[in-house]
N, C-alpha and C. Protein backbone atom coordinates (compact mmCIF):
# COMPACT_ATOMS: atom_id res chain seq x y z
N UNK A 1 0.85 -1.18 0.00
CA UNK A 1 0.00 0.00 0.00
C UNK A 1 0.89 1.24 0.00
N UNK A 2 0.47 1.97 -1.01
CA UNK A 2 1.40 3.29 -1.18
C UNK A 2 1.18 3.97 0.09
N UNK A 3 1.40 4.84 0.94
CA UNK A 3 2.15 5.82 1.83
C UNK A 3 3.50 6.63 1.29
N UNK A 4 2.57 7.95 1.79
CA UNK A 4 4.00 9.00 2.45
C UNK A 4 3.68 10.05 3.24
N UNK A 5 4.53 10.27 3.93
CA UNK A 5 4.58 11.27 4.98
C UNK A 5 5.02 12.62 4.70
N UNK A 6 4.50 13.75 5.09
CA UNK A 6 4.29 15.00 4.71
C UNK A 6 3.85 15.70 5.96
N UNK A 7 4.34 17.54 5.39
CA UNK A 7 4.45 18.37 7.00
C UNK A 7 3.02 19.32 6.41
N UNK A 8 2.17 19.33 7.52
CA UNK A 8 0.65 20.60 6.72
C UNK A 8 1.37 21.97 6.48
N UNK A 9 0.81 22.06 5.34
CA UNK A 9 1.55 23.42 4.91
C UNK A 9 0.79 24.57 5.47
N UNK A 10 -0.75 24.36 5.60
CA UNK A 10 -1.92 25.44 5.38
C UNK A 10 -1.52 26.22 6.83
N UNK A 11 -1.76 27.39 7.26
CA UNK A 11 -0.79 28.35 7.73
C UNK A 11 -1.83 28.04 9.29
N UNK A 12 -2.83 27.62 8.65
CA UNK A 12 -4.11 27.29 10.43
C UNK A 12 -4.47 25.74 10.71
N UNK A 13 -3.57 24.94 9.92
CA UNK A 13 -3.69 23.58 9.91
C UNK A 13 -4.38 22.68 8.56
N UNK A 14 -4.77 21.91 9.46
CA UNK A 14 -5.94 21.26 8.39
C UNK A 14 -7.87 21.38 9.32
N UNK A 15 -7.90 22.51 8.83
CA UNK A 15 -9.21 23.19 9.39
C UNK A 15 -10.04 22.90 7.98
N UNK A 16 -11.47 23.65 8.12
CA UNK A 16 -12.48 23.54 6.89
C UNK A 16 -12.33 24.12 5.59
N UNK A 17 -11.17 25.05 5.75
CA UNK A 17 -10.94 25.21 4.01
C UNK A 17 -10.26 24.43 3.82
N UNK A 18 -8.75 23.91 4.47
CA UNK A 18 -7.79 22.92 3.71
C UNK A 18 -8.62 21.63 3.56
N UNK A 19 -9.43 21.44 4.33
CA UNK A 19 -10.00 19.88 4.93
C UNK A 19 -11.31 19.59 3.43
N UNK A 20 -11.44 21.25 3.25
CA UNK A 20 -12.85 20.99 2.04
C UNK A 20 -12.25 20.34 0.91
N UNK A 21 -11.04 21.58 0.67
CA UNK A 21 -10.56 21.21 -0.60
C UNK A 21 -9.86 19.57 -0.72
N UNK A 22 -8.85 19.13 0.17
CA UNK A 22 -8.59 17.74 0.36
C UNK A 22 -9.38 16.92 0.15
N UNK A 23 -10.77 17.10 0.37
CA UNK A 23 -12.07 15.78 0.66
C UNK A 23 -12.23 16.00 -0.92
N UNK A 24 -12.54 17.07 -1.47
CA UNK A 24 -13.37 17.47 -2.79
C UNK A 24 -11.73 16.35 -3.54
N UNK A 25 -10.69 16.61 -3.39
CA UNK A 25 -9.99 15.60 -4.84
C UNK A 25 -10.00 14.30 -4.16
N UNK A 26 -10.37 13.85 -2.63
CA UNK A 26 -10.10 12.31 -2.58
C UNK A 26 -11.17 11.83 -2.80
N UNK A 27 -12.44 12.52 -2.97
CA UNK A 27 -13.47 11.88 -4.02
C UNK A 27 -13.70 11.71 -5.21
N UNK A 28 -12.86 12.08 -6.09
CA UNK A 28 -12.82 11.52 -7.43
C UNK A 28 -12.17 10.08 -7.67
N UNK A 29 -11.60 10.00 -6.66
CA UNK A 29 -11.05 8.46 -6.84
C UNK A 29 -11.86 7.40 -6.14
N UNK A 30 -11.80 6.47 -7.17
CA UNK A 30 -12.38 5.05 -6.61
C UNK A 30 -11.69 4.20 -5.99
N UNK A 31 -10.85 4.96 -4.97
CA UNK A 31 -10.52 4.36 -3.63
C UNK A 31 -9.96 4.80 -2.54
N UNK A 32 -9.92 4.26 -1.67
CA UNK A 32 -9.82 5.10 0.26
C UNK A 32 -8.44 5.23 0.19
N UNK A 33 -8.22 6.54 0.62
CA UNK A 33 -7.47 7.40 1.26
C UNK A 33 -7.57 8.05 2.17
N UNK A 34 -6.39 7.36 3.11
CA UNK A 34 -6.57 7.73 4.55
C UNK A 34 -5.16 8.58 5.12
N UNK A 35 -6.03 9.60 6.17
CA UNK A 35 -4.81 10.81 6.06
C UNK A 35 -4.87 10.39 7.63
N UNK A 36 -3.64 9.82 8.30
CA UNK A 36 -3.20 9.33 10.14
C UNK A 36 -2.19 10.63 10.72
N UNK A 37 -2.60 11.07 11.41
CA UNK A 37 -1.56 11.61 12.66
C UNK A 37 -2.04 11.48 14.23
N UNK A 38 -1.36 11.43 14.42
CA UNK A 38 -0.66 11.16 16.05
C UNK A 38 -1.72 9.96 15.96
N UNK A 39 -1.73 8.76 15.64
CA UNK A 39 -2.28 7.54 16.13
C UNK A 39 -3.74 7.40 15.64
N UNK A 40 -4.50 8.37 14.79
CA UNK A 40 -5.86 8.57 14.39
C UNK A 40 -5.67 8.61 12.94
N UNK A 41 -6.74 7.93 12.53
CA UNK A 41 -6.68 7.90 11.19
C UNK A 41 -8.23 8.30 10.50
N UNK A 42 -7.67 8.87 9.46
CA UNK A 42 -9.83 9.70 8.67
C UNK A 42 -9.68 9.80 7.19
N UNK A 43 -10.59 8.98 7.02
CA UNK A 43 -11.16 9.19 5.40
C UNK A 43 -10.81 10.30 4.60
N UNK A 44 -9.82 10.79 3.57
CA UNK A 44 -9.54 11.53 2.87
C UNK A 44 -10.91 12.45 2.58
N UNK A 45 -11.70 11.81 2.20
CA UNK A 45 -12.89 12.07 1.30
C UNK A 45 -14.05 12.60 2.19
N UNK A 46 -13.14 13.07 3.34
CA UNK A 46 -14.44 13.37 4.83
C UNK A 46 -13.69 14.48 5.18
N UNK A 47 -14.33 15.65 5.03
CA UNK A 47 -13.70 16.71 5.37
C UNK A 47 -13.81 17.00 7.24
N UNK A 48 -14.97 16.63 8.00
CA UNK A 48 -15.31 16.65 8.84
C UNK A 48 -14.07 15.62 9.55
N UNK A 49 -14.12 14.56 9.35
CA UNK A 49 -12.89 13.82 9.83
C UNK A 49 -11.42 14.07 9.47
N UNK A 50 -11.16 15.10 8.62
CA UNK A 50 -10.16 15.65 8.38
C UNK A 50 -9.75 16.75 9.64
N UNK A 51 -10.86 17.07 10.03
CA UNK A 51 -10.42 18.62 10.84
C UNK A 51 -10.42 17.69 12.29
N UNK A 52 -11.44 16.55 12.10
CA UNK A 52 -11.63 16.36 13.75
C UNK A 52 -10.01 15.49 13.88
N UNK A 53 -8.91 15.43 12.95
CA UNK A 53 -7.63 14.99 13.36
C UNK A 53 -6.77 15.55 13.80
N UNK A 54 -7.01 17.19 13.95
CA UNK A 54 -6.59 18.49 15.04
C UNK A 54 -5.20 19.03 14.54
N UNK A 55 -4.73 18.43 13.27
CA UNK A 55 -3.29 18.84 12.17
C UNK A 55 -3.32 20.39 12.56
N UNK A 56 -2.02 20.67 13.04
CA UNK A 56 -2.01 22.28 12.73
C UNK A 56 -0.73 22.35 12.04
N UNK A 57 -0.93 23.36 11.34
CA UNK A 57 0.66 24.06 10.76
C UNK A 57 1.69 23.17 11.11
N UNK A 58 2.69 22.64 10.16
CA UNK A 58 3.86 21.94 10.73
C UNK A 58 3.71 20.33 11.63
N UNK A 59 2.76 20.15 11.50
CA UNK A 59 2.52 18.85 12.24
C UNK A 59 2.82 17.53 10.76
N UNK A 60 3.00 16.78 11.48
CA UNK A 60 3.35 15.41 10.29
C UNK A 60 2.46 14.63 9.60
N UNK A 61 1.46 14.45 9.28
CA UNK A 61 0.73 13.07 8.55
C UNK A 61 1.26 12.51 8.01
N UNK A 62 0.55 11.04 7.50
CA UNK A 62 1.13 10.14 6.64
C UNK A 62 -0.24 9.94 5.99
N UNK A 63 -0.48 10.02 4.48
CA UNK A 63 -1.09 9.62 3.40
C UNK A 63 -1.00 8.28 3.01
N UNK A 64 -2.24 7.13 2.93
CA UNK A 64 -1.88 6.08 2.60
C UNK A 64 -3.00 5.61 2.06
N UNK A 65 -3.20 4.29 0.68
CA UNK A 65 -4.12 4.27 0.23
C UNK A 65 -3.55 2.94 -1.05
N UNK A 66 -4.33 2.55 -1.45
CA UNK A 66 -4.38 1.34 -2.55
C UNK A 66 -3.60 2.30 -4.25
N UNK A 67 -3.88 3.45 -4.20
CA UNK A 67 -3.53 3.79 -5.67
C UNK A 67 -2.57 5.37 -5.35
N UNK A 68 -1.12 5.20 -5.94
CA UNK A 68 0.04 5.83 -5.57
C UNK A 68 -0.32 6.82 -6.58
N UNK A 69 -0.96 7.68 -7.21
CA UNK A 69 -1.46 8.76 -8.11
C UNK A 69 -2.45 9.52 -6.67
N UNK A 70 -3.30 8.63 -6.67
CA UNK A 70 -4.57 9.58 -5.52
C UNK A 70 -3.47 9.76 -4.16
N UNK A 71 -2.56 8.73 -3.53
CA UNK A 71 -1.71 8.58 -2.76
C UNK A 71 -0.82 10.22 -2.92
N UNK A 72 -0.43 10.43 -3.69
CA UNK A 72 0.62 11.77 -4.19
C UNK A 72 -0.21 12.88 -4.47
N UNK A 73 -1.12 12.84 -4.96
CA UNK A 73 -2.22 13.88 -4.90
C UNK A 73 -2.40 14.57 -3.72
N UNK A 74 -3.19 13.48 -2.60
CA UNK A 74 -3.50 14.33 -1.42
C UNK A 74 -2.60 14.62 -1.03
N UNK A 75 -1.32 13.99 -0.61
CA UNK A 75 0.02 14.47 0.13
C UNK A 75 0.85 15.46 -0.51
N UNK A 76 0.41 16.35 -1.78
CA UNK A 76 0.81 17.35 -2.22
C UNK A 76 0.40 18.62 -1.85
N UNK A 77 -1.31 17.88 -1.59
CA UNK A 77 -2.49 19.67 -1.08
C UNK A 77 -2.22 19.42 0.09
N UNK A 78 -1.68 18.53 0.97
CA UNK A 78 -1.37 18.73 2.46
C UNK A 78 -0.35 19.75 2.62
N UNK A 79 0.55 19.44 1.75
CA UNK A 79 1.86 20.22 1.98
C UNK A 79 1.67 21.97 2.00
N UNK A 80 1.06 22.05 0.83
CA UNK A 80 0.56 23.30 0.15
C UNK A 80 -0.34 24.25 1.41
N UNK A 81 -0.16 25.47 1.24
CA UNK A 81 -0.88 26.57 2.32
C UNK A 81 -1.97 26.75 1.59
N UNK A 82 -3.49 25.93 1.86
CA UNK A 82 -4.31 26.20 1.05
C UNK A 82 -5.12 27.38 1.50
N UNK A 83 -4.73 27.93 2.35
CA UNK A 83 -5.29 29.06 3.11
C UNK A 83 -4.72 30.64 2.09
N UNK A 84 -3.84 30.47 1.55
CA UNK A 84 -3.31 31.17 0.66
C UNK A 84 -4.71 31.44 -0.91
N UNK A 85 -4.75 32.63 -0.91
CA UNK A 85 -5.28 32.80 -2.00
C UNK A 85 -6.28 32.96 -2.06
């Protein structure tokens, strides 16, 4: 199973804008992607379980999932300050 680990870029964590936009691309794929830190793990494709994983600025996740395209996808908009712009 593809995995990688990545630092949140978004400048207030992974709150409801980074968490919207993340859910909105891990639903185009036809399969689970799961975003884990500190010991909790949440459905890519769940923005609500994205925020309730409490990521702030600089904290670590690991991206992991059956298909290494959707896998590199999300762990790219993690990185990224989606709060920007």
């Amino acid at each position: 199973m593809p995995n990688t680990t990545v630092i949140v870029g978004s400048a207030e964590g992974l709150h409801a804008r980074p968490a919207g936009i993340i859910a909105e691309a891990a639903e185009k794929y036809d399969t689970d992607i799961e975003i884990s830190f500190d010991g909790e793990e949440a459905d890519a494709a769940s923005a609500m379980l994205i925020m309730a994983l409490g990521a702030e600025k600089g904290a670590e996740v690991t991206v992991s999932g059956d298909d290494a395209a959707a896998v590199a996808e999300i762990a790219a908009l993690i990185e990224q300050d989606l709060d920007a712009g």
